[in-house]
N, C-alpha and C. Protein backbone atom coordinates (compact mmCIF):
# COMPACT_ATOMS: atom_id res chain seq x y z
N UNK A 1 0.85 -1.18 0.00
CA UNK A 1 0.00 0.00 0.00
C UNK A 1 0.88 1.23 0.00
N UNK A 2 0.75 2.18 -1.19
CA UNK A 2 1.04 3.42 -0.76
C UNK A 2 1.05 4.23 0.37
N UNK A 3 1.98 5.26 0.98
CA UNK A 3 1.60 6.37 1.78
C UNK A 3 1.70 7.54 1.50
N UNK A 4 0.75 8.61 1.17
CA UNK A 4 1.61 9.88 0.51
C UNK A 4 0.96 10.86 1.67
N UNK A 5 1.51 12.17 1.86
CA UNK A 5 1.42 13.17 2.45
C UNK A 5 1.26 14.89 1.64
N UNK A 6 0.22 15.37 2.04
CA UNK A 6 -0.13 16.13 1.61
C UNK A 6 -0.14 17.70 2.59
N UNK A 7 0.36 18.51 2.96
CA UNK A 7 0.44 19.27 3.60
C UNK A 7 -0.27 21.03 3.11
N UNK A 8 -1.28 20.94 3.87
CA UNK A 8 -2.18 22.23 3.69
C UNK A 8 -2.22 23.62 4.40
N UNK A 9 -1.03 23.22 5.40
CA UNK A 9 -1.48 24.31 6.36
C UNK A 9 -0.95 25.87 5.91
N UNK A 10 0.10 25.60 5.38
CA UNK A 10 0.66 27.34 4.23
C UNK A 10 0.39 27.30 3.34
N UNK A 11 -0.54 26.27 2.42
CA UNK A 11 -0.44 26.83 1.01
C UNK A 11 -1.26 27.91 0.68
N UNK A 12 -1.32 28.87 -0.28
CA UNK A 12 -2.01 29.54 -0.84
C UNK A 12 -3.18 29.13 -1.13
N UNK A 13 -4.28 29.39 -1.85
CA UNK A 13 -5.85 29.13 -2.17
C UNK A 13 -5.44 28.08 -3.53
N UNK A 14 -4.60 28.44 -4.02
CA UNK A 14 -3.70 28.06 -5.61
C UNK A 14 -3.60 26.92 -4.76
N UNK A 15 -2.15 26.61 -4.60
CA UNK A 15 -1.40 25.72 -3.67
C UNK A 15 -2.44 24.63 -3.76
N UNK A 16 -3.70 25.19 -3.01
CA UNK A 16 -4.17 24.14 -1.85
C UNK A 16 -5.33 23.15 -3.15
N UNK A 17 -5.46 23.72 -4.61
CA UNK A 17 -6.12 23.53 -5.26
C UNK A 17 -5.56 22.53 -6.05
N UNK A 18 -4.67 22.79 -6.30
CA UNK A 18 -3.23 21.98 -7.17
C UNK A 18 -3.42 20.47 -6.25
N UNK A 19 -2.98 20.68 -4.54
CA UNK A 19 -2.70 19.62 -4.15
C UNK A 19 -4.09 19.06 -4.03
N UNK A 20 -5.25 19.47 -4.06
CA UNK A 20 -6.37 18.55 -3.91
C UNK A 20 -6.60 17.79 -5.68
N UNK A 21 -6.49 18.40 -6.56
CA UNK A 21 -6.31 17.71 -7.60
C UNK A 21 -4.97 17.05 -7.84
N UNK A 22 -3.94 16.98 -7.34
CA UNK A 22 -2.75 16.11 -7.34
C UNK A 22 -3.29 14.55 -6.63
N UNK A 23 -3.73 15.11 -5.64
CA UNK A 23 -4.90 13.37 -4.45
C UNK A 23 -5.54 12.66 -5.25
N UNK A 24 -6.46 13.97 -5.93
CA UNK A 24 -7.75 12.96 -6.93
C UNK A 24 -6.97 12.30 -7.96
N UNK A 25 -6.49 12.62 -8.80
CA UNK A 25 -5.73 12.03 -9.73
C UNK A 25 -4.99 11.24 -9.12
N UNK A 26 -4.26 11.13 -7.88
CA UNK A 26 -3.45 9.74 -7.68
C UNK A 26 -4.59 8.53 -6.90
N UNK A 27 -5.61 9.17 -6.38
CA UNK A 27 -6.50 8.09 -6.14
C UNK A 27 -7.06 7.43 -7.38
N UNK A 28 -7.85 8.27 -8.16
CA UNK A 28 -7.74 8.05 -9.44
C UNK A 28 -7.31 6.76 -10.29
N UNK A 29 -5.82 7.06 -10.36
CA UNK A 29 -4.95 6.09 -11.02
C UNK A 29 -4.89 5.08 -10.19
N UNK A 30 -5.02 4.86 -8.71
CA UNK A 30 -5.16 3.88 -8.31
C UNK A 30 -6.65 2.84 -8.19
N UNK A 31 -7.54 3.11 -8.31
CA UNK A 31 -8.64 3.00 -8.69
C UNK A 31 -8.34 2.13 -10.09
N UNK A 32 -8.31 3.02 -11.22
CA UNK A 32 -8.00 2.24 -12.13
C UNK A 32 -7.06 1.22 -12.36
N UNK A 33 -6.38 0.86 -11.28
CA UNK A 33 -5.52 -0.14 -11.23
C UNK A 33 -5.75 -1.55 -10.60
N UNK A 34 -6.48 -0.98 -9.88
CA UNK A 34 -7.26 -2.21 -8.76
C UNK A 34 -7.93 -3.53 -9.45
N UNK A 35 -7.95 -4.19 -9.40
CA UNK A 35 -9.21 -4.88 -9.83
C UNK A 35 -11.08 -4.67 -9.68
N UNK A 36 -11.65 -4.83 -10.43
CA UNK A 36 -12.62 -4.03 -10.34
C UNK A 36 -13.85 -5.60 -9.53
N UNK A 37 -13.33 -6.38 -8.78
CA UNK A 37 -14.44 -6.99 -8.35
C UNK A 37 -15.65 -6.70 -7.43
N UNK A 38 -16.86 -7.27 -8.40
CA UNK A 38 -17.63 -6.71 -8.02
C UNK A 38 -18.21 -7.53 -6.56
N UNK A 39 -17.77 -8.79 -6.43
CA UNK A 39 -18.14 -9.21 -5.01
C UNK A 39 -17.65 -8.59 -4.03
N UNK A 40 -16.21 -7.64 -3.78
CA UNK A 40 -15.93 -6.60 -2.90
C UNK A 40 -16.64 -5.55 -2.86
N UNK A 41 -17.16 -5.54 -1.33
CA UNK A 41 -17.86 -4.52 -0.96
C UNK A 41 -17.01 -2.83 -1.45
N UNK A 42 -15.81 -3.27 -0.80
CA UNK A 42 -14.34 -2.01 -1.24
C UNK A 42 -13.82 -2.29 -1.86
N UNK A 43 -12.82 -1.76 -2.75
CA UNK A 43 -11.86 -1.94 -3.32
C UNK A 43 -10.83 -1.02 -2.97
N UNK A 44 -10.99 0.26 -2.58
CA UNK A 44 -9.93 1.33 -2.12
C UNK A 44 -10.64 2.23 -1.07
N UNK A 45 -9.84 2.53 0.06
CA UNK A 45 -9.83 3.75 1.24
C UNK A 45 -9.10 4.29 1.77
N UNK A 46 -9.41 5.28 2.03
CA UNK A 46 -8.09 6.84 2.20
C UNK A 46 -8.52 6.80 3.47
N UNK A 47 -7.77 6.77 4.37
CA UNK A 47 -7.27 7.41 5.72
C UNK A 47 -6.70 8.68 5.77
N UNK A 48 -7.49 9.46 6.44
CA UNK A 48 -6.27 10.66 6.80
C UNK A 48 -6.64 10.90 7.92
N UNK A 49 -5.23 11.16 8.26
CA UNK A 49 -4.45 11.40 9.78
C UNK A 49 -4.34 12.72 10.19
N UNK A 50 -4.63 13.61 10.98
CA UNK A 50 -4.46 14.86 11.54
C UNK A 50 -3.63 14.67 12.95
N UNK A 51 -2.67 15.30 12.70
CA UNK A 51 -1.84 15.48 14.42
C UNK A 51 -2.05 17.19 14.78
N UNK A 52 -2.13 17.12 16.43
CA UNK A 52 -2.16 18.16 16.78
C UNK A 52 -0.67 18.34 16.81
N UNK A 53 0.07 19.36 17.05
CA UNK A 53 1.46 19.73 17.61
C UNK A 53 1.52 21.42 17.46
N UNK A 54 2.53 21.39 18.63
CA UNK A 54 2.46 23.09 18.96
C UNK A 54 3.35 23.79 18.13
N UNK A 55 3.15 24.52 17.62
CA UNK A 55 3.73 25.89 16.79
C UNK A 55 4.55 27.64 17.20
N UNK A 56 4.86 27.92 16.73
CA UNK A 56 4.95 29.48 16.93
C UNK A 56 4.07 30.32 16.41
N UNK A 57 3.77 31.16 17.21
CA UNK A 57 2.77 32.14 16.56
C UNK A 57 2.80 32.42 15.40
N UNK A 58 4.10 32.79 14.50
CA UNK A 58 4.27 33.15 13.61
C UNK A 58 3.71 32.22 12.42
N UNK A 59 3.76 30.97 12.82
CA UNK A 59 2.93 29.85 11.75
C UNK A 59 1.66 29.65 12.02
N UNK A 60 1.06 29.73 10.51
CA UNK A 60 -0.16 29.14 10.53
C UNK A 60 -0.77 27.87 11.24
N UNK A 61 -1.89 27.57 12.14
CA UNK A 61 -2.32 26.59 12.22
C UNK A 61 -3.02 25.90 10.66
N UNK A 62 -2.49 24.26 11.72
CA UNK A 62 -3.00 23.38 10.08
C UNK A 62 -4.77 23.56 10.26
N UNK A 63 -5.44 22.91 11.44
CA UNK A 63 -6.44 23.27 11.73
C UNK A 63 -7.28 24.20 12.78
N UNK A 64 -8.11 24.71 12.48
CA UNK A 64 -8.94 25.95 13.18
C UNK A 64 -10.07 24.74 14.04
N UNK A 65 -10.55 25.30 15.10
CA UNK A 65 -11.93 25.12 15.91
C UNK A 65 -12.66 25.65 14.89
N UNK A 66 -13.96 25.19 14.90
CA UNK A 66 -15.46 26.36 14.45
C UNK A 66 -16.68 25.89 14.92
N UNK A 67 -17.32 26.72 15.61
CA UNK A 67 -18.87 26.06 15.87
C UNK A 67 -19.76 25.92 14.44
N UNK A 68 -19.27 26.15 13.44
CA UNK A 68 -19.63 26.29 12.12
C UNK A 68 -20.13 25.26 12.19
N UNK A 69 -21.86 24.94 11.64
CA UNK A 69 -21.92 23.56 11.78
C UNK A 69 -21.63 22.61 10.17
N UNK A 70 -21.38 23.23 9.33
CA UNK A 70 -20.79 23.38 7.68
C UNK A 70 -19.28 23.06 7.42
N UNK A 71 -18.73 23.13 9.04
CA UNK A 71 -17.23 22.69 8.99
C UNK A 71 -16.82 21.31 8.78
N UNK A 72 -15.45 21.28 8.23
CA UNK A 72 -14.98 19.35 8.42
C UNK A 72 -14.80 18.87 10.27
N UNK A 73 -15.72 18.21 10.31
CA UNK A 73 -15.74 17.04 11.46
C UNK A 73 -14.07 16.62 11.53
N UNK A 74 -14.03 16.90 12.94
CA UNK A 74 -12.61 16.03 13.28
C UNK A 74 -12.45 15.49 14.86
N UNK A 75 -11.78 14.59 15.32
CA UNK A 75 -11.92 14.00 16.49
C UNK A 75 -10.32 13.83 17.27
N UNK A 76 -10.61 14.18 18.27
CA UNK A 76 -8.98 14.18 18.81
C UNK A 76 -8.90 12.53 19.93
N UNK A 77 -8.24 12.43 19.70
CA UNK A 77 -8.12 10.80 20.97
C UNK A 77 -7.87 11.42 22.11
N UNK A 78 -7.81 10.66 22.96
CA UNK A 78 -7.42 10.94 24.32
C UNK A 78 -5.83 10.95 24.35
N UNK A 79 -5.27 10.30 23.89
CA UNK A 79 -3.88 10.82 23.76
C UNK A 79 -3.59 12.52 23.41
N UNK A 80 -4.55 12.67 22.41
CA UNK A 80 -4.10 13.93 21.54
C UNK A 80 -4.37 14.88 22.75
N UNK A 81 -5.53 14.93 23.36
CA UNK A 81 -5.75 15.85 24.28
C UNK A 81 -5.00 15.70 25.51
N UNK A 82 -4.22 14.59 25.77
CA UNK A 82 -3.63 14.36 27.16
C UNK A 82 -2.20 15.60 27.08
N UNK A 83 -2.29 15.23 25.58
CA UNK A 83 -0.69 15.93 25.13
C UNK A 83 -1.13 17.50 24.93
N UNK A 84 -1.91 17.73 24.85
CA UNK A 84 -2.02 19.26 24.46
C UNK A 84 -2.57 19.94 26.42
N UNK A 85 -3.49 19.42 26.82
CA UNK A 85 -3.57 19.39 28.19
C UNK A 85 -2.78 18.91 28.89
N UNK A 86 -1.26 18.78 28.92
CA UNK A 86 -0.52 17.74 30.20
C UNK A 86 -0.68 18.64 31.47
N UNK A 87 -1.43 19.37 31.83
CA UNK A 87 -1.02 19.75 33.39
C UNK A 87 -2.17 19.99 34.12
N UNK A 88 -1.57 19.40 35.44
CA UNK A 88 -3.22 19.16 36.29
C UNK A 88 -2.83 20.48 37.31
N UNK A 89 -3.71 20.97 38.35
CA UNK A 89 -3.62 21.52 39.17
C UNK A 89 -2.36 22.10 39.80
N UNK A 90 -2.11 20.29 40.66
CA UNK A 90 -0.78 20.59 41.38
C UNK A 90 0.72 20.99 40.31
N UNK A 91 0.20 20.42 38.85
CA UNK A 91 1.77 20.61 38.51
C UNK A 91 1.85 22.73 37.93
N UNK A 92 0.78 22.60 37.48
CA UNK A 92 0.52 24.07 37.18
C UNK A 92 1.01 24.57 38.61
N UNK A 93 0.52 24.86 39.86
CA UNK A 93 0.61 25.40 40.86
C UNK A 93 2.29 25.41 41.41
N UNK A 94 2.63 24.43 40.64
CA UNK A 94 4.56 23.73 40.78
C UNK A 94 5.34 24.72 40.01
N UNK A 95 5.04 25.27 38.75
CA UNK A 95 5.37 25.66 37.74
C UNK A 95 5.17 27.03 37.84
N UNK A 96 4.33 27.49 38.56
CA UNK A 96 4.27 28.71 38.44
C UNK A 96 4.90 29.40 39.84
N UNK A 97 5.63 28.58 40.82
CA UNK A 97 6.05 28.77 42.22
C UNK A 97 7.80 28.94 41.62
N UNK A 98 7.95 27.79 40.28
CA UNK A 98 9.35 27.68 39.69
C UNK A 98 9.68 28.83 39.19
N UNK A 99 8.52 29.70 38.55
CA UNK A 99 8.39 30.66 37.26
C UNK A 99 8.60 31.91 38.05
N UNK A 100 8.05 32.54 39.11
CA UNK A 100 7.79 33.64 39.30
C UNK A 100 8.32 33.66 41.18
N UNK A 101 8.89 34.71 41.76
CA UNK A 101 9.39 34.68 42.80
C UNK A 101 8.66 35.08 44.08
N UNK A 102 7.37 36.15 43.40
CA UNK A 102 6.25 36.51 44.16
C UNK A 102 4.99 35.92 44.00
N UNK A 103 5.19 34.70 43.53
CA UNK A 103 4.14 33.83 43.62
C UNK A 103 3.43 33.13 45.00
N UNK A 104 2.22 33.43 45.19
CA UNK A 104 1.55 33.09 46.36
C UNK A 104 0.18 31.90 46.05
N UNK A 105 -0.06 31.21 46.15
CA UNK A 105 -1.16 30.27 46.57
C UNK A 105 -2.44 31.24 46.99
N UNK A 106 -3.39 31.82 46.62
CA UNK A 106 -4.00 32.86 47.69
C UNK A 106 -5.32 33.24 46.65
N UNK A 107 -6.25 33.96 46.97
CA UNK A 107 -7.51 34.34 46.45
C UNK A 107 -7.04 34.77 45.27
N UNK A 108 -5.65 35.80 44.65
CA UNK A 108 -5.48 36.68 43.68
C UNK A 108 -5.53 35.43 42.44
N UNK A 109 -4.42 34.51 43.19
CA UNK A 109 -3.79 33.28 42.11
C UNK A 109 -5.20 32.65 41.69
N UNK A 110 -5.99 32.25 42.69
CA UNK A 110 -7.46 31.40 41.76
C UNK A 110 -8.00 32.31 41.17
N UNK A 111 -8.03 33.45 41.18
CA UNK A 111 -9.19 34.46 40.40
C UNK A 111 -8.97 34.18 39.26
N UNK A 112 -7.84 34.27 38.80
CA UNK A 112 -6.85 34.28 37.27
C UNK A 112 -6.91 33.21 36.94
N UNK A 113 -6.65 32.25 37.59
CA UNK A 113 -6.76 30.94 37.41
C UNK A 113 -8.36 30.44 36.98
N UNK A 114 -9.30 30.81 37.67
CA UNK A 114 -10.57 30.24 37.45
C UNK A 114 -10.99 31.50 36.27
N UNK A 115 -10.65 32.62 36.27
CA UNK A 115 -10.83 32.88 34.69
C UNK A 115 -10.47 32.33 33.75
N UNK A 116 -9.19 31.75 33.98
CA UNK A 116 -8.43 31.16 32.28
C UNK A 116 -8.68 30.06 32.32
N UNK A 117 -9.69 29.32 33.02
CA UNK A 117 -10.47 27.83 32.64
C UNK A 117 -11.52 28.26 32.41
N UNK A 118 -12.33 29.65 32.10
CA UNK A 118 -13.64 29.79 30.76
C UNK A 118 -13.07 29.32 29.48
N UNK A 119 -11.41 29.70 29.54
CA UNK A 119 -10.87 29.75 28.01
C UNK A 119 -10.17 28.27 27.65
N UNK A 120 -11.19 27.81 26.54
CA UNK A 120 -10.89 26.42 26.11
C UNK A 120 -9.36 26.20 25.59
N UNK A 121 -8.75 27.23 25.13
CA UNK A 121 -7.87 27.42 24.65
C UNK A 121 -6.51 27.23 25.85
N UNK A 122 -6.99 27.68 26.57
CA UNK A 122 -6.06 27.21 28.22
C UNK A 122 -6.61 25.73 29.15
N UNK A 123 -7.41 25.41 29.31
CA UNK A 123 -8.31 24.34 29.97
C UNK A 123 -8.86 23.33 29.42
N UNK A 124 -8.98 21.90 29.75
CA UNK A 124 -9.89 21.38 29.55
C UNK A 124 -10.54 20.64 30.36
N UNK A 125 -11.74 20.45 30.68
CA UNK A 125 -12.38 20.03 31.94
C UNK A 125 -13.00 18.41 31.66
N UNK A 126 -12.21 17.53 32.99
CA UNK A 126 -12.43 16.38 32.32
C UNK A 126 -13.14 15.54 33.73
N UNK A 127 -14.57 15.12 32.74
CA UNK A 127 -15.51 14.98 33.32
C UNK A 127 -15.65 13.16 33.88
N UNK A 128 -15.51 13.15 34.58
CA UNK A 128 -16.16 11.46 35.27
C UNK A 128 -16.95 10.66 34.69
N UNK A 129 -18.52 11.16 34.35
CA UNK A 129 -19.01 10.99 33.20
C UNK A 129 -18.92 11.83 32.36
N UNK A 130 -18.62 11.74 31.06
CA UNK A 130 -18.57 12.13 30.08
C UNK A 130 -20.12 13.38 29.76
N UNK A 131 -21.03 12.21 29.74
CA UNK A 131 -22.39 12.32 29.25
C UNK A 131 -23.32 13.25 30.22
N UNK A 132 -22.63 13.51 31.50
CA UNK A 132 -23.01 14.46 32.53
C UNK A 132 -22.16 15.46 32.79
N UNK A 133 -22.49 16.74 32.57
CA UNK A 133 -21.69 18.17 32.73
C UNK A 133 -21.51 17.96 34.62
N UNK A 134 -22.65 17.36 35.12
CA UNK A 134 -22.67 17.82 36.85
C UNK A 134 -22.07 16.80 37.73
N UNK A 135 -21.65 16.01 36.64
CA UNK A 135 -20.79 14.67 37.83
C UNK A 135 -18.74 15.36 38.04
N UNK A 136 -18.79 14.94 38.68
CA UNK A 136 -16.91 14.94 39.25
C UNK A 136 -16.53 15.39 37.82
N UNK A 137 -15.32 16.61 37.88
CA UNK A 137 -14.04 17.04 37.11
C UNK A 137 -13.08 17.25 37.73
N UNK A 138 -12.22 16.99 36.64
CA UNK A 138 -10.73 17.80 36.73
C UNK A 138 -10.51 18.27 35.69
N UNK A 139 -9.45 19.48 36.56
CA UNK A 139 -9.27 20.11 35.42
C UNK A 139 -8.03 20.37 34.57
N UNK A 140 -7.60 19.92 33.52
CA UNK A 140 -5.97 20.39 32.97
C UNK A 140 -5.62 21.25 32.23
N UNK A 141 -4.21 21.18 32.19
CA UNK A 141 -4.19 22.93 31.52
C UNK A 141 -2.93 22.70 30.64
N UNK A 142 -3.65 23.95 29.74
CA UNK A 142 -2.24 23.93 28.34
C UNK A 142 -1.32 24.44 29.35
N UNK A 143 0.39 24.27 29.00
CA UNK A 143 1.11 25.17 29.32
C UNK A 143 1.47 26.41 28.77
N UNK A 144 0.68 26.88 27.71
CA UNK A 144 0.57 28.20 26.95
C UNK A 144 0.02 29.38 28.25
N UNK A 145 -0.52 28.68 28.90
CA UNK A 145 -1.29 29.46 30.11
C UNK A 145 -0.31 30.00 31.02
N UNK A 146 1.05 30.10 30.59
CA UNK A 146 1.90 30.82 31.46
C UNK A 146 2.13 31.87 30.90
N UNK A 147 1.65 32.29 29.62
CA UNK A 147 2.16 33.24 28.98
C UNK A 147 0.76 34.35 30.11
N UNK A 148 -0.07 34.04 30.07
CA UNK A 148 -0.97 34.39 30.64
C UNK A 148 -1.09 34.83 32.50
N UNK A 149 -0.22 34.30 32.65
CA UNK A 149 -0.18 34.45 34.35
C UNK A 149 1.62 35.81 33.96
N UNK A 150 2.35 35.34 32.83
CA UNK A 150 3.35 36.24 33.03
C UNK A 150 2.71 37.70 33.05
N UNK A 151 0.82 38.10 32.87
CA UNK A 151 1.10 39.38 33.25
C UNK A 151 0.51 39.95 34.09
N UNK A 152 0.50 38.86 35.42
CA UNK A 152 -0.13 39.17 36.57
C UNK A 152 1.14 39.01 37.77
N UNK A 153 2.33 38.45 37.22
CA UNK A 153 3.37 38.23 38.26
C UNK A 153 4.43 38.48 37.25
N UNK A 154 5.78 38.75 38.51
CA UNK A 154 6.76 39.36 38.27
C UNK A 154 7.48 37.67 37.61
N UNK A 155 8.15 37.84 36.56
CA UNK A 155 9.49 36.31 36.22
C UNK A 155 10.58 36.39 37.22
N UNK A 156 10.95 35.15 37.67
CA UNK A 156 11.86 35.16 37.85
C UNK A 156 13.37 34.91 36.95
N UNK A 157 14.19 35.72 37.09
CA UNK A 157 15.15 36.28 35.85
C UNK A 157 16.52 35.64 36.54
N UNK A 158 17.36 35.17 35.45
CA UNK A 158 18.71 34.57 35.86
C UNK A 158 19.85 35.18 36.38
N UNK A 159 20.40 35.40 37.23
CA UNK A 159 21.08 36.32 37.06
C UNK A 159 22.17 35.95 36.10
N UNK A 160 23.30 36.76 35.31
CA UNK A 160 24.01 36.67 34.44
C UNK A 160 25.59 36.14 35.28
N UNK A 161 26.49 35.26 34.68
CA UNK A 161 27.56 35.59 35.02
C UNK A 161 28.14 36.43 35.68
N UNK A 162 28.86 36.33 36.75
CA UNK A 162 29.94 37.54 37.10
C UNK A 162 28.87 38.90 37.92
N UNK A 163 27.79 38.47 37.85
CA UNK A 163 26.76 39.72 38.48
C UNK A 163 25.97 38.71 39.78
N UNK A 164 25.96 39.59 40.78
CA UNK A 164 25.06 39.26 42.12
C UNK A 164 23.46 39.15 42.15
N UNK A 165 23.14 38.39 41.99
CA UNK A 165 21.65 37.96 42.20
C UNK A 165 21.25 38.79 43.17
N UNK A 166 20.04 39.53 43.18
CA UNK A 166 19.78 40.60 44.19
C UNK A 166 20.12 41.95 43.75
N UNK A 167 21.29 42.30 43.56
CA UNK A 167 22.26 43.35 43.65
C UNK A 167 21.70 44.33 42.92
């Protein structure tokens, strides 16, 4: 079996037109190559694979969210989301004690905190049952969400060579 790869996330409107007729035509030719029996239910199927992975701002995402209900359907595994969510509570609360020197545990830290779990984009809330919003969660968090606490607390900064920490 073939594997080919097709990559959409920079191309132009052009680009992206070319490579969808580059697919059809190689499915295409494979099609016509197959045997054409008609007691097979199939004869040919395309898999495609979407990975999440993190980027720089400066690059395009491959795929967007949309409540669009006209959008392409896509499904993340539980892996995919374990990896984009790796941090629970305590390690967030670890990380941000590592990060910042006036960091406190205290009413200010949950305020911020329980704001940036409205934002799906920082949080994801993972439910006991699934099928019930009101049974047991937890909750995990992107680590992008530090960019977000950097502007409520001071960093802690290295000091340089040859210079006094403090000083």
């Amino acid at each position: 079996m073939d594997n080919i790869s097709i990559v959409l996330d920079t191309c132009t409107c052009d680009q992206t037109a070319i490579n969808k007729r580059n697919l059809l035509s190689y499915v295409n030719d494979i099609e016509k190559s197959v045997n054409d029996d008609v007691s097979n239910d199939f004869n040919l199927s395309l898999d495609i694979d979407i990975k999440v992975r993190r980027v720089s701002e400066k690059e395009e995402m491959t795929v967007r969210q949309s409540n669009n209900p006209d959008a392409i359907k896509f499904y993340l595994s539980e892996e995919d989301i374990r990896e984009k969510y790796s941090w629970d509570y305590k390690i967030l609360t670890t990380r941000l004690r590592k990060r910042y020197p006036n960091f406190v545990v205290n009413q200010i830290y949950h305020k911020i905190r329980k704001s940036l779990e409205k934002l799906e984009k920082y949080c994801n809330p993972r439910y006991l049952d699934p099928g019930n919003p009101k049974s047991s969660k937890k909750n995990f968090y992107n680590p992008n969400i530090l960019k977000e606490f950097d502007k409520h607390y001071k960093r802690l900064t290295k000091a340089l060579p040859g210079s006094r920490a403090g000083a």
